[in-house]
N, C-alpha and C. Protein backbone atom coordinates (compact mmCIF):
# COMPACT_ATOMS: atom_id res chain seq x y z
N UNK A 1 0.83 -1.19 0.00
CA UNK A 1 0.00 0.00 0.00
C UNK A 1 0.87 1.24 0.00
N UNK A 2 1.76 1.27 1.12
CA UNK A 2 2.72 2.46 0.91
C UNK A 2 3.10 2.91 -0.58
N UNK A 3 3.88 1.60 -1.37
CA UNK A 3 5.00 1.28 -2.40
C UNK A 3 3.52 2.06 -3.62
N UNK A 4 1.99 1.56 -3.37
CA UNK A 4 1.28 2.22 -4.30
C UNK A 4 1.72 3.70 -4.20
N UNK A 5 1.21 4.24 -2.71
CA UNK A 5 1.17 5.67 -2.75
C UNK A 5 2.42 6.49 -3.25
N UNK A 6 3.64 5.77 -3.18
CA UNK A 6 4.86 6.15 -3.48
C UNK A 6 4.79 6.46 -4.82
N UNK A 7 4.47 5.27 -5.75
CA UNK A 7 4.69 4.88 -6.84
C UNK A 7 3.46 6.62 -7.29
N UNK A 8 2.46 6.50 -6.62
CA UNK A 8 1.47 7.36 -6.97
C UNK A 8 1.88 9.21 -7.08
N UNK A 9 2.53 9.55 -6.03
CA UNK A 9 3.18 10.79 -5.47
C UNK A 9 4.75 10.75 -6.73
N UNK A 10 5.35 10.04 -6.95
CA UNK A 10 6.66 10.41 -8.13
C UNK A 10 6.06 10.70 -9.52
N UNK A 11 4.89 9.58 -9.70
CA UNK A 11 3.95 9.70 -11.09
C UNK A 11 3.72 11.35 -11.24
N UNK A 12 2.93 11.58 -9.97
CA UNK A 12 2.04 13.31 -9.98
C UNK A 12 3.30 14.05 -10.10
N UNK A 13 4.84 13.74 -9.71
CA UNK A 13 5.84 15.08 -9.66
C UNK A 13 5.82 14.78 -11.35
N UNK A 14 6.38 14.11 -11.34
CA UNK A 14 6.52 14.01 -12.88
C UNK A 14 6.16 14.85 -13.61
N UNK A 15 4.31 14.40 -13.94
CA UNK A 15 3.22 14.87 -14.81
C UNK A 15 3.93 16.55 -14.55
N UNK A 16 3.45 17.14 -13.28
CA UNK A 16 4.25 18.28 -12.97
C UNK A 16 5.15 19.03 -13.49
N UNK A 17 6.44 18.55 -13.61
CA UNK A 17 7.65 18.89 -14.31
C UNK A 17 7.27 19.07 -15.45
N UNK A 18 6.37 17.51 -16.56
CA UNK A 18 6.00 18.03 -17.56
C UNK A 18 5.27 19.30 -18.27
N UNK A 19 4.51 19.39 -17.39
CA UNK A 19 3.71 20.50 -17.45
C UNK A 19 4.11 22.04 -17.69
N UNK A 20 5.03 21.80 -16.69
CA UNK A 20 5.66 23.37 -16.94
C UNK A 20 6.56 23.81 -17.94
N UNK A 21 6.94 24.52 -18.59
CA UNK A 21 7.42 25.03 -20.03
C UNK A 21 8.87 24.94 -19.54
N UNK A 22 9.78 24.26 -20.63
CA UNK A 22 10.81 24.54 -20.23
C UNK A 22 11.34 25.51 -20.39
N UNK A 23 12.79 25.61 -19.77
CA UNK A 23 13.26 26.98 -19.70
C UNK A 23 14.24 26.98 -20.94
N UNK A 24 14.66 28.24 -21.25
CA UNK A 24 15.72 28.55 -22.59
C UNK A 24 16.98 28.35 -22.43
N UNK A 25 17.92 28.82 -22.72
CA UNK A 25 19.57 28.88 -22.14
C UNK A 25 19.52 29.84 -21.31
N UNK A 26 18.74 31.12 -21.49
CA UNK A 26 18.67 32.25 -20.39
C UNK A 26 17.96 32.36 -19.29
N UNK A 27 17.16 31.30 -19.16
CA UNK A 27 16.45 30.46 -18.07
C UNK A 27 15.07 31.28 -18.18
N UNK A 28 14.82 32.04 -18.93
CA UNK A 28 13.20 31.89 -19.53
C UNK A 28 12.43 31.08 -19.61
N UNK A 29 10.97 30.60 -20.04
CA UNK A 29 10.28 29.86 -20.19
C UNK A 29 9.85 30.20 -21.45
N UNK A 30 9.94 28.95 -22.48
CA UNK A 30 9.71 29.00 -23.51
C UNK A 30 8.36 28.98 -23.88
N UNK A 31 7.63 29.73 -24.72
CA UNK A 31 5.94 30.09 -25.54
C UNK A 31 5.83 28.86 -25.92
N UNK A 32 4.54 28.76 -25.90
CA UNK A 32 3.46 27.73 -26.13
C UNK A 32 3.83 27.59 -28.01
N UNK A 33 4.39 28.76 -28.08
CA UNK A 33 4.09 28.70 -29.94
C UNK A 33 5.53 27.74 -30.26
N UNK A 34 6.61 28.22 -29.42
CA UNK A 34 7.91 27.90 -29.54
C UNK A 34 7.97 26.10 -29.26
N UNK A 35 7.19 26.03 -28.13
CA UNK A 35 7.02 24.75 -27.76
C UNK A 35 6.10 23.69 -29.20
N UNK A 36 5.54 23.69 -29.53
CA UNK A 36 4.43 23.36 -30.08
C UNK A 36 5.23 23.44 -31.54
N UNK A 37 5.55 24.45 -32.44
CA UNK A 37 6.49 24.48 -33.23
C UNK A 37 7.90 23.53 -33.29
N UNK A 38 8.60 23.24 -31.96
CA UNK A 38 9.98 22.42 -31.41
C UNK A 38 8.98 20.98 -32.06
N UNK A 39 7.54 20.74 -31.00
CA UNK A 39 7.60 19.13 -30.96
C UNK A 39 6.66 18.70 -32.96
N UNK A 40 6.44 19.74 -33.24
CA UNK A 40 6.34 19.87 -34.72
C UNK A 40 7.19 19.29 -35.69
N UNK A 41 8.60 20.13 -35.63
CA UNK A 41 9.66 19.63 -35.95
C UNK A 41 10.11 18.08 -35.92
N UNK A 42 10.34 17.99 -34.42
CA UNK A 42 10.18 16.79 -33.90
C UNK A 42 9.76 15.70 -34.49
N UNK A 43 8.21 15.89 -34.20
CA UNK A 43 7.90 14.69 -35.29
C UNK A 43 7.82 14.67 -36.53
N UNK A 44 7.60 15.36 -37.31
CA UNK A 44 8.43 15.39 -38.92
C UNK A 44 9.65 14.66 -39.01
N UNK A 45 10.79 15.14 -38.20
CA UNK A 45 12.25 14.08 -38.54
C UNK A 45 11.92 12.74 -37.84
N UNK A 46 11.19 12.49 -37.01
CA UNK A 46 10.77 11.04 -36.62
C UNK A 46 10.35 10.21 -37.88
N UNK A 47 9.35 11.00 -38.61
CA UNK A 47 8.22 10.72 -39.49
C UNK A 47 9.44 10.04 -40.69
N UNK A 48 10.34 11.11 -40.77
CA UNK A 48 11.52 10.88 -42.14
C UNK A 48 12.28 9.88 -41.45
N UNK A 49 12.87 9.87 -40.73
CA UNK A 49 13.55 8.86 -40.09
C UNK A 49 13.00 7.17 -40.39
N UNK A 50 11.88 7.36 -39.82
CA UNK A 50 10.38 6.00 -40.62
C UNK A 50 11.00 5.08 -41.73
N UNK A 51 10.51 6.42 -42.83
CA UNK A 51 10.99 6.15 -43.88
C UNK A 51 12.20 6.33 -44.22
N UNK A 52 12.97 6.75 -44.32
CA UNK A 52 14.51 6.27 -44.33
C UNK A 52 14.87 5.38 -44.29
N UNK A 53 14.48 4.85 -43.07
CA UNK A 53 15.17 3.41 -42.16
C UNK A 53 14.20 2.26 -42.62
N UNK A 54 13.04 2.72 -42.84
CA UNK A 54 12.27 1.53 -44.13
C UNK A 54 12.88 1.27 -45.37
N UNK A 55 13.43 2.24 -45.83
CA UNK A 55 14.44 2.11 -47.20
C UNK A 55 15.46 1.61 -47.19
N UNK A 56 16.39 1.66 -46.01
CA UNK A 56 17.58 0.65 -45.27
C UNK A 56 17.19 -0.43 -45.36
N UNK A 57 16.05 -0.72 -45.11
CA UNK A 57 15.70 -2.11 -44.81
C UNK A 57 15.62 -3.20 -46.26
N UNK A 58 14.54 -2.11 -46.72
CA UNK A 58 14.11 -2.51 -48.18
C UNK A 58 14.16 -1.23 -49.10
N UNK A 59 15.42 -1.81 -50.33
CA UNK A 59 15.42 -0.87 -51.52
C UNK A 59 13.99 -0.29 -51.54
N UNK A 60 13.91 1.17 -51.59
CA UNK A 60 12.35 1.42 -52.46
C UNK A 60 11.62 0.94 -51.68
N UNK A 61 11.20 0.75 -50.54
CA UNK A 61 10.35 0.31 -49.96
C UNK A 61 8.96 1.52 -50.02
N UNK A 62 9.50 2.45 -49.51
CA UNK A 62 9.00 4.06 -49.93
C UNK A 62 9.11 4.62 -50.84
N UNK A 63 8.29 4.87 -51.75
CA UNK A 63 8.86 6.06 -53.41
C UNK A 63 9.48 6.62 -52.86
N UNK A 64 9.89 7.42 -54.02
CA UNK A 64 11.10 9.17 -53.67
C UNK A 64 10.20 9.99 -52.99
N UNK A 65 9.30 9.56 -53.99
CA UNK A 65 8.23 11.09 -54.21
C UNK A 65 7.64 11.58 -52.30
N UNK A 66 7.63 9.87 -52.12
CA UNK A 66 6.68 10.37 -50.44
C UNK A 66 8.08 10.43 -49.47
N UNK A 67 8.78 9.99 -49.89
CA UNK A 67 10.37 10.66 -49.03
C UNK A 67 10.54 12.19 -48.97
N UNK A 68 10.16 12.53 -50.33
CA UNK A 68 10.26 13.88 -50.77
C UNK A 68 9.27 14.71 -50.22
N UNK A 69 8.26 14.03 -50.11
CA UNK A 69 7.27 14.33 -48.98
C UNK A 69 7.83 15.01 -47.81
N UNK A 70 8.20 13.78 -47.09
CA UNK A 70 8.16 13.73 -45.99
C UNK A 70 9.49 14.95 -45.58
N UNK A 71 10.32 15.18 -46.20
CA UNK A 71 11.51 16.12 -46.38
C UNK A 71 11.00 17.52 -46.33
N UNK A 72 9.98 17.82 -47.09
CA UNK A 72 9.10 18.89 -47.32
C UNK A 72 8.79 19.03 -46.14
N UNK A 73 7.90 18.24 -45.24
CA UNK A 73 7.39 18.39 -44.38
C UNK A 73 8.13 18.98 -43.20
N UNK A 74 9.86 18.67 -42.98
CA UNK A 74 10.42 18.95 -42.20
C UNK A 74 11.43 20.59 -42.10
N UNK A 75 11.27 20.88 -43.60
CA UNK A 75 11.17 21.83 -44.11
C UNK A 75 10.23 22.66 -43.50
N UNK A 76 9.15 22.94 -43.74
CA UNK A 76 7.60 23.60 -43.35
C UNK A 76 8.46 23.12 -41.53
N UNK A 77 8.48 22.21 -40.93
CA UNK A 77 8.43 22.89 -39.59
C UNK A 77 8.86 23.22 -39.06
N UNK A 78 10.53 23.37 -39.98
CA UNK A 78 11.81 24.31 -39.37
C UNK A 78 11.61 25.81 -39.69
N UNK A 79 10.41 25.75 -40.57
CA UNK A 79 10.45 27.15 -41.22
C UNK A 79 9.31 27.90 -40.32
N UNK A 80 8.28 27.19 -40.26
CA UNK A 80 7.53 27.68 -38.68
C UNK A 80 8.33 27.47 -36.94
N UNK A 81 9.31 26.77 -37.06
CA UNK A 81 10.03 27.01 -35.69
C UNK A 81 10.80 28.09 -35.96
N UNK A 82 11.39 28.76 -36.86
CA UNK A 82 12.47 30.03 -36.94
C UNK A 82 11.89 31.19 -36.56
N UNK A 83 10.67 31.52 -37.21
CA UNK A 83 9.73 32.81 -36.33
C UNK A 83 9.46 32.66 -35.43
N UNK A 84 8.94 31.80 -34.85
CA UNK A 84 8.58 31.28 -33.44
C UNK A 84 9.68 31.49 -32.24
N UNK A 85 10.61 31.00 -32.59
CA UNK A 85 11.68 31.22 -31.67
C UNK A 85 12.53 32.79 -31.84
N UNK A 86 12.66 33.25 -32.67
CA UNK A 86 12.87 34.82 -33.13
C UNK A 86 11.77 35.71 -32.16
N UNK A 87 10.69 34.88 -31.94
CA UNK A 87 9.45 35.88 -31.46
C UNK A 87 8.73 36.85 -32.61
N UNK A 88 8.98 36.31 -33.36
CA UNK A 88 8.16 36.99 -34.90
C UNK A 88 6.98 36.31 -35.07
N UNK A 89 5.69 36.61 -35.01
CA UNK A 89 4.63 36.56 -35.22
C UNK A 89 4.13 36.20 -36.92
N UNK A 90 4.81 37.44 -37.39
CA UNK A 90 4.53 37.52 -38.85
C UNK A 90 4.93 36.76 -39.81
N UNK A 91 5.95 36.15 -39.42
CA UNK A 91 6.31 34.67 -40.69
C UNK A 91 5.44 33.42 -40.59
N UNK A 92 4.20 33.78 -40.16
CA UNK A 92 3.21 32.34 -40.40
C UNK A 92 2.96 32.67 -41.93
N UNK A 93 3.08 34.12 -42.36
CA UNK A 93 2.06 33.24 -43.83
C UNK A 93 3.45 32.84 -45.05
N UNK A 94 4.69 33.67 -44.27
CA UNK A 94 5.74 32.98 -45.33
C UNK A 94 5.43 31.11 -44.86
N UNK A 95 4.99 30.88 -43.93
CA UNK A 95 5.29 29.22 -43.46
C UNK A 95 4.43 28.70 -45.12
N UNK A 96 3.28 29.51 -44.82
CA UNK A 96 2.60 28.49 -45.90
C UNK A 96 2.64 28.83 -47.14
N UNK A 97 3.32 29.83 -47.09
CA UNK A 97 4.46 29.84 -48.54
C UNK A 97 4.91 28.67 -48.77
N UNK A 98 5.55 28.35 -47.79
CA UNK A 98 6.80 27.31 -47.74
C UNK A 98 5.66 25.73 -48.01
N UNK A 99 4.39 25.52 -47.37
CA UNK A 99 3.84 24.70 -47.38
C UNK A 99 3.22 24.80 -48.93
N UNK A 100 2.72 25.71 -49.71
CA UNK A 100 2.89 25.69 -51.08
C UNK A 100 3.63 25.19 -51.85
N UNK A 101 4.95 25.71 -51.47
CA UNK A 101 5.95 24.90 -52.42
C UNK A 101 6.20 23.99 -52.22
N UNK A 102 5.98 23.20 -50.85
CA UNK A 102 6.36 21.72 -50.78
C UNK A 102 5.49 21.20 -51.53
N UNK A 103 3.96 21.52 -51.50
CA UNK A 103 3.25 20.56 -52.21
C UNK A 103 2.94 20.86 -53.74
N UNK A 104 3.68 22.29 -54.39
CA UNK A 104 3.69 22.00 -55.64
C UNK A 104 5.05 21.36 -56.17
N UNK A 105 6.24 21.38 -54.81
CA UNK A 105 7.10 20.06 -55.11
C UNK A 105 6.59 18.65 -55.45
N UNK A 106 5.85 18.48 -54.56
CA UNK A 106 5.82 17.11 -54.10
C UNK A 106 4.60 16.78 -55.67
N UNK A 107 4.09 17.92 -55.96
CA UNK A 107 2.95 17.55 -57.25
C UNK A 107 4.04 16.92 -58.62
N UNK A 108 4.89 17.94 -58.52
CA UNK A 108 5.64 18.02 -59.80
C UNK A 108 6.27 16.77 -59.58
N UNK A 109 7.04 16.26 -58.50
CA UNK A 109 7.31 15.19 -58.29
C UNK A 109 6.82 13.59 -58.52
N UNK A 110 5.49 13.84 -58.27
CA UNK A 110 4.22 12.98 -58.89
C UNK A 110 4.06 12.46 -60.22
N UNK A 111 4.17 14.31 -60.77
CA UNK A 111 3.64 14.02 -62.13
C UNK A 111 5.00 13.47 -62.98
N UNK A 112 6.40 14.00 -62.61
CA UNK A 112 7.57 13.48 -63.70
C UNK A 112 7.97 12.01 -63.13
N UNK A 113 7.79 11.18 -61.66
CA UNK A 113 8.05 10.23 -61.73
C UNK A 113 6.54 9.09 -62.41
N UNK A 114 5.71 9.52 -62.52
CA UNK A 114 4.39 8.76 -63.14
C UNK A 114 4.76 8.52 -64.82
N UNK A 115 5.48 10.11 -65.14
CA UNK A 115 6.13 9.83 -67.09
C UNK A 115 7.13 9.14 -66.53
N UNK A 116 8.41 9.29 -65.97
CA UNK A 116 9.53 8.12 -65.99
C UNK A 116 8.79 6.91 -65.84
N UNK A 117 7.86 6.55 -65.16
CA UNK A 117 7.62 5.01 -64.41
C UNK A 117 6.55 4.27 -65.63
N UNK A 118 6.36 5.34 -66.68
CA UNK A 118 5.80 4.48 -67.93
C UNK A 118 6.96 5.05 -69.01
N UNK A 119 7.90 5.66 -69.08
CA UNK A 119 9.14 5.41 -70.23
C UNK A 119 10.11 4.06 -69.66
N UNK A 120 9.99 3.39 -68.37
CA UNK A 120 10.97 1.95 -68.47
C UNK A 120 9.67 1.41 -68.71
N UNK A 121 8.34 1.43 -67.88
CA UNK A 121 7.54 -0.05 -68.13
C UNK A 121 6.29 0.83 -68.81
N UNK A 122 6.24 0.69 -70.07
CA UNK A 122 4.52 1.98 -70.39
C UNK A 122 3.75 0.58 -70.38
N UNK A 123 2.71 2.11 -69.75
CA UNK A 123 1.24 1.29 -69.05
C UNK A 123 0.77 1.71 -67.65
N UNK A 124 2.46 1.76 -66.98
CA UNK A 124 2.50 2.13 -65.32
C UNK A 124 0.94 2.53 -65.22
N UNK A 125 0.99 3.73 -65.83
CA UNK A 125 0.03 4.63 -65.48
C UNK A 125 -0.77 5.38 -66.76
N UNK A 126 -1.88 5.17 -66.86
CA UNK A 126 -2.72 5.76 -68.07
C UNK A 126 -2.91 6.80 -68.31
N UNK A 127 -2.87 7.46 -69.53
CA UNK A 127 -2.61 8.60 -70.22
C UNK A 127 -3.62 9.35 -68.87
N UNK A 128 -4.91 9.11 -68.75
CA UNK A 128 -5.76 10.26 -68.16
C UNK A 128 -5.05 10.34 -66.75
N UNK A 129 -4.35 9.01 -65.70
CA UNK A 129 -3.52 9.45 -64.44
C UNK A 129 -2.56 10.50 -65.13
N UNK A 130 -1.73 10.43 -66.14
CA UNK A 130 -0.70 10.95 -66.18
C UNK A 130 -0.95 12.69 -66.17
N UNK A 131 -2.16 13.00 -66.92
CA UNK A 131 -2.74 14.07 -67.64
C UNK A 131 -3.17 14.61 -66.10
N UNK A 132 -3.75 13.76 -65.21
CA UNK A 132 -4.69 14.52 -63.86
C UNK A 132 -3.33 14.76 -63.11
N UNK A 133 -2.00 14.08 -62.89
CA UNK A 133 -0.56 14.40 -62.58
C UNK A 133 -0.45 15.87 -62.77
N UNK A 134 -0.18 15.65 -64.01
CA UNK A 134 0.30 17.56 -64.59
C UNK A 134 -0.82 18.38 -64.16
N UNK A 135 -2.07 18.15 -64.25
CA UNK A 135 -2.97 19.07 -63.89
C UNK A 135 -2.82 19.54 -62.42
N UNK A 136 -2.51 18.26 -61.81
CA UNK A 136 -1.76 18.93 -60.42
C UNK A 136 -1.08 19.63 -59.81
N UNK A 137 -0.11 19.46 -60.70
CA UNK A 137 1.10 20.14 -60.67
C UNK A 137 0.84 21.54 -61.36
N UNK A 138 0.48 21.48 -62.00
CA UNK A 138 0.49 23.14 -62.47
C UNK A 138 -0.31 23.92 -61.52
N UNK A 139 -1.61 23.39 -61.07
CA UNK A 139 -2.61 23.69 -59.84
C UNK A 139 -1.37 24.29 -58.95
N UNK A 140 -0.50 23.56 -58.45
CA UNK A 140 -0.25 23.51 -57.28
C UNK A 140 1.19 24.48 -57.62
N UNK A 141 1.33 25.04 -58.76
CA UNK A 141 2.42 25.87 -59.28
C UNK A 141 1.41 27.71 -59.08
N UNK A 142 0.54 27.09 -59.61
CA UNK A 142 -0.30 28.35 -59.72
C UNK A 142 -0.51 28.79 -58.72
N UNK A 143 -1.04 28.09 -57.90
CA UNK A 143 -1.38 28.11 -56.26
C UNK A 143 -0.14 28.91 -55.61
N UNK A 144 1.06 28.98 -56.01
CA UNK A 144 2.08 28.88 -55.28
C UNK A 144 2.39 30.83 -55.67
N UNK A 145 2.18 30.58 -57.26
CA UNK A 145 2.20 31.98 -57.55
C UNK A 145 1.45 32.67 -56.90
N UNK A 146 -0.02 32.50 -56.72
CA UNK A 146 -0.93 33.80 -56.18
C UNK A 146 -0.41 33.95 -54.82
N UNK A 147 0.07 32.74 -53.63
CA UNK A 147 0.64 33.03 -52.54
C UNK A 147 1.33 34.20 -52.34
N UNK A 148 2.55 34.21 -53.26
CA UNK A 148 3.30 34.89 -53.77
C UNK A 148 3.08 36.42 -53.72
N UNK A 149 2.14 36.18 -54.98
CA UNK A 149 1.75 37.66 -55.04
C UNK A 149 0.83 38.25 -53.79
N UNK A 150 0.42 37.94 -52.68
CA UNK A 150 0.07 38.22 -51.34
C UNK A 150 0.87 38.33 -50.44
N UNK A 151 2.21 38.56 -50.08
CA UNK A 151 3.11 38.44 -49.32
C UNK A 151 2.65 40.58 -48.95
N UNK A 152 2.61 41.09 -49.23
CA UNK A 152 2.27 42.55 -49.05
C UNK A 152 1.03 42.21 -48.57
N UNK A 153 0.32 41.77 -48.84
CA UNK A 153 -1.13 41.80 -49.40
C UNK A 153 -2.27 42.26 -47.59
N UNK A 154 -3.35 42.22 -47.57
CA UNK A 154 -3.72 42.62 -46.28
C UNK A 154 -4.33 40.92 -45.73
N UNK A 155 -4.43 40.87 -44.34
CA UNK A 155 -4.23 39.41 -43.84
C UNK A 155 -5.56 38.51 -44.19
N UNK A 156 -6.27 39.43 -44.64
CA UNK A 156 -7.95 38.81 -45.11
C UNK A 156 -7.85 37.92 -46.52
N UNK A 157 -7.14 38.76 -47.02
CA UNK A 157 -6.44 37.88 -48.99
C UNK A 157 -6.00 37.22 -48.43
N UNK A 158 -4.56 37.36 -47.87
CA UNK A 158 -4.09 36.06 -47.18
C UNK A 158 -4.66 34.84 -46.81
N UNK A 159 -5.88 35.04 -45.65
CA UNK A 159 -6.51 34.30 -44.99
C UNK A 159 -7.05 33.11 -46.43
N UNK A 160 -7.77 33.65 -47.42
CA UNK A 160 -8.45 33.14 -48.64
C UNK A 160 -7.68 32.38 -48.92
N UNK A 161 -6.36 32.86 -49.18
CA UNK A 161 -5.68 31.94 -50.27
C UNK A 161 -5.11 30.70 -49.30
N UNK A 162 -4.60 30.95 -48.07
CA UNK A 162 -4.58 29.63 -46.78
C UNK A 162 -6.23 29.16 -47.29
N UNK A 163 -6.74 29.06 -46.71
CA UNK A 163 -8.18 28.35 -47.04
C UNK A 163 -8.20 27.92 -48.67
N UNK A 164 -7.97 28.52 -49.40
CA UNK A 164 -8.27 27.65 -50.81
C UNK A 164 -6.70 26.59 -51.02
N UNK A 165 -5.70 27.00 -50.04
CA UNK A 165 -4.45 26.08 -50.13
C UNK A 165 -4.69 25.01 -49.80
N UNK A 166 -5.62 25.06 -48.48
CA UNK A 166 -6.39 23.71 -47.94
C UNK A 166 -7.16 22.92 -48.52
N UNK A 167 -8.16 23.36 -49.09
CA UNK A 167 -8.80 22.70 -50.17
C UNK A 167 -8.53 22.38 -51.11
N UNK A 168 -7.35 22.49 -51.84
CA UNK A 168 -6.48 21.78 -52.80
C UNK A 168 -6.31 20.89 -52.27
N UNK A 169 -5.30 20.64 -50.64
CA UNK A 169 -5.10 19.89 -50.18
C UNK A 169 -5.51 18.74 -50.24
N UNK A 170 -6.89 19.04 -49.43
CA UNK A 170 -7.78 18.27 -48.93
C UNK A 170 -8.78 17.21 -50.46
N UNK A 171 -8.64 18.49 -51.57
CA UNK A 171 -9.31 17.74 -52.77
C UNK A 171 -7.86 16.46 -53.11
N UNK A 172 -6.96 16.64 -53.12
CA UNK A 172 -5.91 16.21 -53.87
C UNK A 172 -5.68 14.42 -52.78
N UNK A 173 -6.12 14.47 -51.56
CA UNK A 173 -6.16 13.17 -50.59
C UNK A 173 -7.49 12.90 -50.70
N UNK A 174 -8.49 13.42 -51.32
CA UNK A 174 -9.62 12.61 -52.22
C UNK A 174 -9.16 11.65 -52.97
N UNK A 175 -8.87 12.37 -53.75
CA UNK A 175 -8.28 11.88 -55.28
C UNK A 175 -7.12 10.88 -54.98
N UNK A 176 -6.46 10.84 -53.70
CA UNK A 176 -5.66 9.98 -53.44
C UNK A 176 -6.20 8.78 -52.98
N UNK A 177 -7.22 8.90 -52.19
CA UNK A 177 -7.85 7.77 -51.02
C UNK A 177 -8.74 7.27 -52.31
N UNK A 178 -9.46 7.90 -53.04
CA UNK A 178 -10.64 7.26 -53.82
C UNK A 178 -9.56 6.31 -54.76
N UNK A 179 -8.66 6.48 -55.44
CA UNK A 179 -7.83 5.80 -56.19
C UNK A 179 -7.23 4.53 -55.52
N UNK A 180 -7.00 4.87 -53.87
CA UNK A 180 -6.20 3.90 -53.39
C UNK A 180 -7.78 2.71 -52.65
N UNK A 181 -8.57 3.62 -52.76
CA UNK A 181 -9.67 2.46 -52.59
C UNK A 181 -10.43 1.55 -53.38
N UNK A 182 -10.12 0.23 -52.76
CA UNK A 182 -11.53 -0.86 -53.71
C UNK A 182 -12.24 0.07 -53.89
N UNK A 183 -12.78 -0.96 -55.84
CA UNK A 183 -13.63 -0.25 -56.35
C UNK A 183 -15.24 -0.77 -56.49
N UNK A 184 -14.98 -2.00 -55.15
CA UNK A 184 -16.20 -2.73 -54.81
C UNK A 184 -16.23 -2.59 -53.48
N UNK A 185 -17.31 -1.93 -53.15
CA UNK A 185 -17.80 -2.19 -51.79
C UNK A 185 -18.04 -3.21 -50.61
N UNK A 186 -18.12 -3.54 -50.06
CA UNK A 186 -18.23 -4.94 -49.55
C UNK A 186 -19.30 -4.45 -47.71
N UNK A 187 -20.03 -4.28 -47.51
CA UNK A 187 -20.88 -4.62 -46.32
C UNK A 187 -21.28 -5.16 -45.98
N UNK A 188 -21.26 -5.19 -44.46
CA UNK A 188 -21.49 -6.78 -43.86
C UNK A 188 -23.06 -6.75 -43.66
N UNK A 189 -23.43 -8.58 -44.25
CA UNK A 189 -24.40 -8.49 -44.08
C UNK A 189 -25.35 -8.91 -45.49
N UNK A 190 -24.16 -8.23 -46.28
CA UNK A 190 -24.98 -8.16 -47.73
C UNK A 190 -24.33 -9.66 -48.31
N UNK A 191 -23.55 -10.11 -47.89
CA UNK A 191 -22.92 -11.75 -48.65
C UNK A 191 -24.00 -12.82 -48.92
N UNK A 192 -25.43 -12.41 -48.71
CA UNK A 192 -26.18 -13.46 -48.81
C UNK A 192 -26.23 -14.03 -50.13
């Protein structure tokens, strides 16, 4: 019974310690934004690390393209930890600058390894994947320009073009999930 309460009272210091923000080199306490941005980072190079060390394992186990991904990604959260820790407020919308270009990287990336992967084996991928590829990619080029041209701009344009960045997004892991899903349904129940 003691050895519980013991065990119980080191648990609660713990949680404790966690709780509180750590301190800087100047013995400050580091922002919620700074914090949150760090474990951002964080897991992004975990995330690459994944895959990396899946590719160690097995040639190609991972395309380039989602390596290239995932690289991007760590990109975008070093680029939102640098304002953050500066105490600059205002480099969130360069971040999703930066999150633009990863994903009109990662488009273009799509679309020229889909033509290489039918110039060794044609067929890989059918003229209309290859065609909705580039359409991506230019989307996601274009996308990148109007960002661009908002960097002055007042934070309401801004705001739009974050929101329609998302919905590219979000259309483009449609188009991913519907492709990567059976194209037969199966519910239980119905096998009669």
């Amino acid at each position: 019974m003691d050895t519980g309460i013991l065990i119980a009272v080191v648990g609660w210091c713990s949680l404790a310690q966690l709780a509180q923000a750590p301190a800087t080199q100047d013995g400050a306490a580091e922002s919620i934004e700074v914090r949150y941005a760090r474990a951002q980072l964080q897991l992004a190079e975990a995330n690459l690390r994944r895959v990396e060390e899946s590719n160690q394992r097995v040639a190609r186990a991972v395309p380039a393209d989602v390596v290239a991904g995932y690289r991007n990604d760590v990109a975008v959260a070093k680029a939102r930890l640098q304002p953050a820790t500066a105490g600059r407020a205002g480099g969130e919308f360069r971040v999703w600058l930066g999150r633009a270009a990863a994903e009109q990287k990662g488009a273009e990336t799509r679309w020229k390894s889909a033509v290489a992967a039918n110039d060794r084996v044609p067929g890989t991928f059918g003229a209309l994947d290859v065609e909705r590829f580039r359409l991506r990619a230019e989307v996601a080029a274009l996308q990148l320009e109007r960002g661009r041209t908002l960097v002055d701009a007042g934070r309401e344009a801004q705001l739009e073009w974050e929101v329609d960045l998302l919905d590219n997004q979000v259309q483009r892991l449609k188009e991913e999930s519907n492709r990567a899903a059976p194209s037969v349904w199966v519910y239980p129940g119905w096998g009669w």
